[in-house]
C-alpha atoms as a PDB file:
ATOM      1  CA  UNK A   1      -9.970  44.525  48.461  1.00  0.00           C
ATOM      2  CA  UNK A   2     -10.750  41.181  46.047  1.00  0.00           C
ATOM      3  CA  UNK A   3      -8.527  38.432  46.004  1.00  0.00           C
ATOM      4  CA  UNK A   4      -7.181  38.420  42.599  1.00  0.00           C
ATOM      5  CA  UNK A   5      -6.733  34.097  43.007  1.00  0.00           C
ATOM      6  CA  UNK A   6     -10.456  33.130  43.699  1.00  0.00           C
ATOM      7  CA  UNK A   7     -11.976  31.426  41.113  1.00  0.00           C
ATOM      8  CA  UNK A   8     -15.216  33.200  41.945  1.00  0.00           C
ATOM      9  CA  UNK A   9     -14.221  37.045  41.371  1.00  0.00           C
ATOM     10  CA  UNK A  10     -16.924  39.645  40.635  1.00  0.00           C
ATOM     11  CA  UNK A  11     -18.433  39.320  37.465  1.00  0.00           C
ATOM     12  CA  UNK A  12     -18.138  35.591  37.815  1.00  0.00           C
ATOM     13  CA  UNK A  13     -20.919  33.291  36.738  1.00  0.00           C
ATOM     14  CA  UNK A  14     -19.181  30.712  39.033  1.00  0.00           C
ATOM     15  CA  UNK A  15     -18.663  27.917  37.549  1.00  0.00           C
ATOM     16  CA  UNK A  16     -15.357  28.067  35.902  1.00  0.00           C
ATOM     17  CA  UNK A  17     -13.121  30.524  37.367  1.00  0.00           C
ATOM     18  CA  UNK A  18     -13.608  32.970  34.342  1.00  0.00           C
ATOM     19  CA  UNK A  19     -14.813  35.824  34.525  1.00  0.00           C
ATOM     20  CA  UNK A  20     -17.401  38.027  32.422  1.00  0.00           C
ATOM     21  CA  UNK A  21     -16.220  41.022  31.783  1.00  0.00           C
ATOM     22  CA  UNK A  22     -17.257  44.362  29.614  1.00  0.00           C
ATOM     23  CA  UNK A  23     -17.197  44.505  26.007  1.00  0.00           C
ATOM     24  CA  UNK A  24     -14.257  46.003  24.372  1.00  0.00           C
ATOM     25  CA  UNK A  25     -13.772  49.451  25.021  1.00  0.00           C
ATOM     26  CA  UNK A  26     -14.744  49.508  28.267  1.00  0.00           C
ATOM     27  CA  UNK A  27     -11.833  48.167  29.972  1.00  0.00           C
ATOM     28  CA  UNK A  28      -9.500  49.697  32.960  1.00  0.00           C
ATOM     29  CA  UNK A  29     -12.334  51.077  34.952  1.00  0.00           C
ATOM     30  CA  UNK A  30     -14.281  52.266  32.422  1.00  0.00           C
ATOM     31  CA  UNK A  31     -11.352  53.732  30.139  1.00  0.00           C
ATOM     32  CA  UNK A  32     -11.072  52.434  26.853  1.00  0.00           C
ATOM     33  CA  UNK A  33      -9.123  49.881  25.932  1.00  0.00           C
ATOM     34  CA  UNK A  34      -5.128  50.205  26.022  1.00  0.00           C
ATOM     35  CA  UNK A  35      -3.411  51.696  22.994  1.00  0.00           C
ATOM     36  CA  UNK A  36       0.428  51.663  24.634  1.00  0.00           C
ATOM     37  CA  UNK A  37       2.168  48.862  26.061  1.00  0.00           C
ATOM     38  CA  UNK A  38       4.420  49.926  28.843  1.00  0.00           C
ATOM     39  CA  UNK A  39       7.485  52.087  27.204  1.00  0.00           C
ATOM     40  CA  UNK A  40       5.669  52.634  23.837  1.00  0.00           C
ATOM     41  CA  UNK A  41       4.900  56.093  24.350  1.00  0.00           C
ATOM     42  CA  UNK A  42       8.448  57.019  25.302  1.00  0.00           C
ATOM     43  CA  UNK A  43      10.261  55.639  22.495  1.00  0.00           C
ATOM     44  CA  UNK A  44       7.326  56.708  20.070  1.00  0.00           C
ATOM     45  CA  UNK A  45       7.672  60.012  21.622  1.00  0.00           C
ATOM     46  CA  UNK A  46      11.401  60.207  21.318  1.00  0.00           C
ATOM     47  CA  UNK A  47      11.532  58.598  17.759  1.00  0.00           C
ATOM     48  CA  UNK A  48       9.334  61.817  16.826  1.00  0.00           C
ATOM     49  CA  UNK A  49      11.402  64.257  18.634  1.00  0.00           C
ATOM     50  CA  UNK A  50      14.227  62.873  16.802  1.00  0.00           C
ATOM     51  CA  UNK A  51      12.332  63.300  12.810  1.00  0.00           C
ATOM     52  CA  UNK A  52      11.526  67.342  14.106  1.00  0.00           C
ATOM     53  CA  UNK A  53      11.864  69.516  17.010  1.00  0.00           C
ATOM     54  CA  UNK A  54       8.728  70.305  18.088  1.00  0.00           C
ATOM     55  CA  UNK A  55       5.995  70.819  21.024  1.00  0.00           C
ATOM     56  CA  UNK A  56       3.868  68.939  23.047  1.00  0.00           C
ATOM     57  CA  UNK A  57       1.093  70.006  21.198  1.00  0.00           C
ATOM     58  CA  UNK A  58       2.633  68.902  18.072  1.00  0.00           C
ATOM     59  CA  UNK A  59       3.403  65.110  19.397  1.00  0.00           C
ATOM     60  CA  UNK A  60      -0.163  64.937  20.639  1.00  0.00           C
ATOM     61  CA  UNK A  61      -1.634  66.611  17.279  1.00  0.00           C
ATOM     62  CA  UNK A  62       1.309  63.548  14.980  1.00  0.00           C
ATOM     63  CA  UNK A  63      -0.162  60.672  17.787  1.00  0.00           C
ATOM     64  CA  UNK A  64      -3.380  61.625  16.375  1.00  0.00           C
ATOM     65  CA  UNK A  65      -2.549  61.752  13.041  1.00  0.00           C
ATOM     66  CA  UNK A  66      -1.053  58.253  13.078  1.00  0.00           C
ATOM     67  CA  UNK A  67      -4.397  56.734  14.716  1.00  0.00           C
ATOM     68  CA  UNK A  68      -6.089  58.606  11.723  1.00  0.00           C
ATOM     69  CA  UNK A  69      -8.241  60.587  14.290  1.00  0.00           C
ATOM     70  CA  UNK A  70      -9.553  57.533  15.917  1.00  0.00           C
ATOM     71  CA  UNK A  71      -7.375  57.978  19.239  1.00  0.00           C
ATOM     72  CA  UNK A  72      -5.599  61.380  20.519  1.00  0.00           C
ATOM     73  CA  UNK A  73      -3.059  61.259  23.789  1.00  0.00           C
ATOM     74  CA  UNK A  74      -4.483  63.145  26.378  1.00  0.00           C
ATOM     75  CA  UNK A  75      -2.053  65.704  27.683  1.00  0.00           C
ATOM     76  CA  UNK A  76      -2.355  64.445  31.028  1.00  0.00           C
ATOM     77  CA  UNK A  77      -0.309  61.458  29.284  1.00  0.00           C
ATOM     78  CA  UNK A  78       2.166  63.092  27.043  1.00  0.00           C
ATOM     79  CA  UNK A  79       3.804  65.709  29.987  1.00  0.00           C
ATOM     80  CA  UNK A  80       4.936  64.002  32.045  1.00  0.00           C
ATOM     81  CA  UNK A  81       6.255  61.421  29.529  1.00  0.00           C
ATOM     82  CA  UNK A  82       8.091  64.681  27.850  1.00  0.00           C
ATOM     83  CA  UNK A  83       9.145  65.337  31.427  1.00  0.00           C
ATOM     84  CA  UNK A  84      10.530  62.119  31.995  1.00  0.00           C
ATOM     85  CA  UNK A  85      12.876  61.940  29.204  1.00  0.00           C
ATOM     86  CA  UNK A  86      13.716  65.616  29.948  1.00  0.00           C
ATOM     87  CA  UNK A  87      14.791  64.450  32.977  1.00  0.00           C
ATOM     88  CA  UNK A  88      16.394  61.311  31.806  1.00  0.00           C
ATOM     89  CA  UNK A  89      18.421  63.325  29.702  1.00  0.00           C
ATOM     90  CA  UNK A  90      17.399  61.996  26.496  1.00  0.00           C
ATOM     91  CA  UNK A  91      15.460  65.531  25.247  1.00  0.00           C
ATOM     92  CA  UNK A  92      16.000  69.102  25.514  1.00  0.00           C
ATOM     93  CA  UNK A  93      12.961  71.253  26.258  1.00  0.00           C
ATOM     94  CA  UNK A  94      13.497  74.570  25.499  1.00  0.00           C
ATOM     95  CA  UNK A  95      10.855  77.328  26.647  1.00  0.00           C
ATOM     96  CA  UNK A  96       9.910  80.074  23.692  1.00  0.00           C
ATOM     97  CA  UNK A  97       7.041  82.093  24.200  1.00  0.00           C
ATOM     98  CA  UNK A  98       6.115  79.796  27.328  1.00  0.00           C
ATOM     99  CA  UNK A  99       5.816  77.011  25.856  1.00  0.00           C
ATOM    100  CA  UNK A 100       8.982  74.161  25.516  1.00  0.00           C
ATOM    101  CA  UNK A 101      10.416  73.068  22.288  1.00  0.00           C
ATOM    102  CA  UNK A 102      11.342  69.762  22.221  1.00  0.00           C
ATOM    103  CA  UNK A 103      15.042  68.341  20.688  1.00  0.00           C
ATOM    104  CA  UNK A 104      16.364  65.019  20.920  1.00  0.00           C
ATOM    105  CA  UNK A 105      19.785  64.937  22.626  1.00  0.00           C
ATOM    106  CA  UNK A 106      22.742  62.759  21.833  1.00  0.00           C
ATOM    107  CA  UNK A 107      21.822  60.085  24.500  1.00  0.00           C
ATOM    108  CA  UNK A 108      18.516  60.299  23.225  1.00  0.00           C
ATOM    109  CA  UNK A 109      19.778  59.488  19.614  1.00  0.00           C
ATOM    110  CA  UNK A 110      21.763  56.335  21.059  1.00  0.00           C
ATOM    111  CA  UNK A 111      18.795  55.144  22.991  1.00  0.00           C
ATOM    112  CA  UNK A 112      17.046  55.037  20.269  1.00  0.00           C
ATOM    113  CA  UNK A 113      19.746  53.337  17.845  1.00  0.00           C
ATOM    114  CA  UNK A 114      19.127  50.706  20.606  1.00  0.00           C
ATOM    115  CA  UNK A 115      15.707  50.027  20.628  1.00  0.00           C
ATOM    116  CA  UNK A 116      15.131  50.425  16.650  1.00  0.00           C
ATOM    117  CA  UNK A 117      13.546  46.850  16.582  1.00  0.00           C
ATOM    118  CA  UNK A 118      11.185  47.868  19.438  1.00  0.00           C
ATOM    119  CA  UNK A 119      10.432  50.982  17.858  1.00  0.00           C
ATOM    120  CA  UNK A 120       9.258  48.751  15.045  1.00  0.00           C
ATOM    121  CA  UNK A 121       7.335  46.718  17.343  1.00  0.00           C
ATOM    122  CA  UNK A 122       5.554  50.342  18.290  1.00  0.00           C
ATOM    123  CA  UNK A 123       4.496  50.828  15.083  1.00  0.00           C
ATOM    124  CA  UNK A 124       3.012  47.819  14.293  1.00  0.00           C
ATOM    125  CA  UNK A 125       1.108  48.075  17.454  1.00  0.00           C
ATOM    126  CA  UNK A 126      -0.155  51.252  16.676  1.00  0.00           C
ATOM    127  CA  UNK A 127      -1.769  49.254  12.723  1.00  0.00           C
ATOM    128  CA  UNK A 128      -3.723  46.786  14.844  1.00  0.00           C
ATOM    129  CA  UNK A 129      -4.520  49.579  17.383  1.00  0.00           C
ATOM    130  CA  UNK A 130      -5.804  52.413  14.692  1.00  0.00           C
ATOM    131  CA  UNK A 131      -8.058  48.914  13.065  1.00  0.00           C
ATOM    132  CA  UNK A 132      -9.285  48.054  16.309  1.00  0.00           C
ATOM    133  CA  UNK A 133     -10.710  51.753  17.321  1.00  0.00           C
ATOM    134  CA  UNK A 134     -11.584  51.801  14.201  1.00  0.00           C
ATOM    135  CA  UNK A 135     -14.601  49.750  15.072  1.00  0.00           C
ATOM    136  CA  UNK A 136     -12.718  46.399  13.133  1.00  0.00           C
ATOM    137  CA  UNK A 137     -12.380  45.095  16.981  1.00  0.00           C
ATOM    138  CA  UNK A 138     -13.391  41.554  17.488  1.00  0.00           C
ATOM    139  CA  UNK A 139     -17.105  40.385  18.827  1.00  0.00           C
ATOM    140  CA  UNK A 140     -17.651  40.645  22.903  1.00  0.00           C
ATOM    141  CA  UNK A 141     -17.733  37.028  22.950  1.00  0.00           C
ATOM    142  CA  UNK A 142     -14.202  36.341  21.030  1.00  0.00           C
ATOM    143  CA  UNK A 143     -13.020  39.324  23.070  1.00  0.00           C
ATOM    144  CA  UNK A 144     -13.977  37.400  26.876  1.00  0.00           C
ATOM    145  CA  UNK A 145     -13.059  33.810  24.879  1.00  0.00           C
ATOM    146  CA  UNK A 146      -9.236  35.955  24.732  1.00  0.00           C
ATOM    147  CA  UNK A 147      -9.384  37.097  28.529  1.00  0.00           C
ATOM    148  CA  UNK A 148     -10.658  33.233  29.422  1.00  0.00           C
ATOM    149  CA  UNK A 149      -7.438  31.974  27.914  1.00  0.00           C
ATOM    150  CA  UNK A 150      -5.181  35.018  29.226  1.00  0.00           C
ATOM    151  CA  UNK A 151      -7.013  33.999  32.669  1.00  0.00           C
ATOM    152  CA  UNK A 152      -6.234  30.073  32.273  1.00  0.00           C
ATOM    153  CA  UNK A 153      -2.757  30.756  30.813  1.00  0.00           C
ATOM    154  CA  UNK A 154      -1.847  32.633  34.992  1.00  0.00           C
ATOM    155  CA  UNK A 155      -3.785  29.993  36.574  1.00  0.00           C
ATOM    156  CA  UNK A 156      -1.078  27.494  35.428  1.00  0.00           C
ATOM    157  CA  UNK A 157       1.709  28.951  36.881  1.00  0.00           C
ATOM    158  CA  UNK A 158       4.415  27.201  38.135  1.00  0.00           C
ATOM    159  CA  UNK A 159       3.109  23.915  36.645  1.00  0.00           C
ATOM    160  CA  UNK A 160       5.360  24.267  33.054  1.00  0.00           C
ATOM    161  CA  UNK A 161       7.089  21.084  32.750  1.00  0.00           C
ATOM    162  CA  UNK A 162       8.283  20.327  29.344  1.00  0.00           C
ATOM    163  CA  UNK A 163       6.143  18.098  27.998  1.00  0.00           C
ATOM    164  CA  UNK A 164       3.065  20.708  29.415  1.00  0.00           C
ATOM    165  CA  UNK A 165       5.000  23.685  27.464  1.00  0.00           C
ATOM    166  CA  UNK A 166       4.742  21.557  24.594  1.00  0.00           C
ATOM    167  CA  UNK A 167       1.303  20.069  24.991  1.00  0.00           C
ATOM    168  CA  UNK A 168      -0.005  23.906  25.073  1.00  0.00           C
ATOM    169  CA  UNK A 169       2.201  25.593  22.516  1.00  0.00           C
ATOM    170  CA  UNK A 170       0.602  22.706  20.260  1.00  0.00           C
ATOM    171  CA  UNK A 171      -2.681  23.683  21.309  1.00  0.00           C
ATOM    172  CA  UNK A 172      -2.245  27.278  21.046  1.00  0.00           C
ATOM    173  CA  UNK A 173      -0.513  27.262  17.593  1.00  0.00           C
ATOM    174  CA  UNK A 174      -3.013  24.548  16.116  1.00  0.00           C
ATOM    175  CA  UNK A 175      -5.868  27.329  17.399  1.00  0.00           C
ATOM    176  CA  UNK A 176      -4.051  30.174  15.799  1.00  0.00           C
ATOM    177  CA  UNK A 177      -3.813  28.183  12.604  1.00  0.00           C
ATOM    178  CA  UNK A 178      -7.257  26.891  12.752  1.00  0.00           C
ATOM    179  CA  UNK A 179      -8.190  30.403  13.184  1.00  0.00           C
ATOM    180  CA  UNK A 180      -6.149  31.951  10.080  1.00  0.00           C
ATOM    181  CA  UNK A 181      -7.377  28.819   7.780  1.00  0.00           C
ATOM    182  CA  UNK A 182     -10.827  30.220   8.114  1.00  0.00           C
ATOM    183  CA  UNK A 183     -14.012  28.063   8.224  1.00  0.00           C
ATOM    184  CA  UNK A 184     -14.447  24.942   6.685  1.00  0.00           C
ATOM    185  CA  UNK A 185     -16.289  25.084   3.958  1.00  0.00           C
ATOM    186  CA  UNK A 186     -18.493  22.018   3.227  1.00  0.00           C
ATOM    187  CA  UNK A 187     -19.226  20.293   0.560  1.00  0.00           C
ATOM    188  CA  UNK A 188     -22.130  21.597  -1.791  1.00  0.00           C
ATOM    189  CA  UNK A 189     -23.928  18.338  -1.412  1.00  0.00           C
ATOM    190  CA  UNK A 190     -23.874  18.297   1.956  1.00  0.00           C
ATOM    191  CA  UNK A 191     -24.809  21.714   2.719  1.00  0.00           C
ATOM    192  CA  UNK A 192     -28.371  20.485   0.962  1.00  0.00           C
ATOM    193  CA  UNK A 193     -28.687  17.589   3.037  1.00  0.00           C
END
């Protein structure tokens, strides 16, 4: 097994601590990349339960629809999420024909009264999700620069005092917003120079 900690993990060119890794796409052992965070399907899968009773088949054939063909749930992923809020109590599968009809259930109504601002936070995920399989996914290199600063951001643990929470919010922020401003565009005279 790897030590997660060393600076000098596989893929490493050794010298900083940060590791190369695979373009995007190829993340998760060879997966692609992530298109849920953690509780995304359920909720998404509940908050479409709750607009029309309807089958697995259905939810995977609406997922698909929503990533405008670019992504489709396996059904080795939607089961057993159906499952698990069948057994949570929040939806009613009901067999016809052999195969279960999904209804929301009055605790699965309230749940998701609850969690209407992260149900928001779904779909907006799912936007920058459908544009990034859509091939609008940023270059390998801004992709590892993202992972270097993901990587840097754990190393510091435990070291947040307040003036180092502020000195890297500042940094992070002025990035973002040097990044949204664009390039800056020179002068005409001394582009010719």
């Amino acid at each position: 097994m790897r030590d997660h900690h060393s600076p000098h993990r596989e893929h490493s060119d050794g010298r900083d601590g940060f590791e190369k890794r695979p373009g995007p796409g190829r993340e998760r052992g060879g997966r692609g990349p992530r298109v849920f965070a953690p509780g995304d399907l359920k909720l998404l899968l509940l908050a479409l339960i709750a607009e029309q009773a309807c089958h697995g088949y259905d939810l995977i054939r609406q997922i698909e629809s929503m990533f405008d063909g670019a992504y489709s749930p396996s059904p080795g992923v939607i089961y057993p999420t159906l499952t698990f809020l069948e057994e949570s109590e929040m939806i009613l599968g009901d067999a016809e024909g052999g195969k279960k009809r999904y209804t929301i259930t009055d605790a699965g109504r309230l749940s998701l009264s609850e969690q209407a601002i992260a149900l928001d936070g779904v779909r907006m995920r799912i936007e920058v999700s459908k544009r990034s399989l859509r091939g609008h996914d940023r270059p390998a290199e801004i992709h590892e620069a993202v992972h270097n600063l993901r990587h840097a951001l754990q190393m510091h643990h435990g070291r947040w005092s307040p003036e180092e929470i502020l000195r890297v919010r500042d940094l992070l922020n002025n990035t973002a917003k040097a990044i949204v401003d664009g390039p800056v565009v020179q002068p005409v005279q001394e582009q010719a120079e």
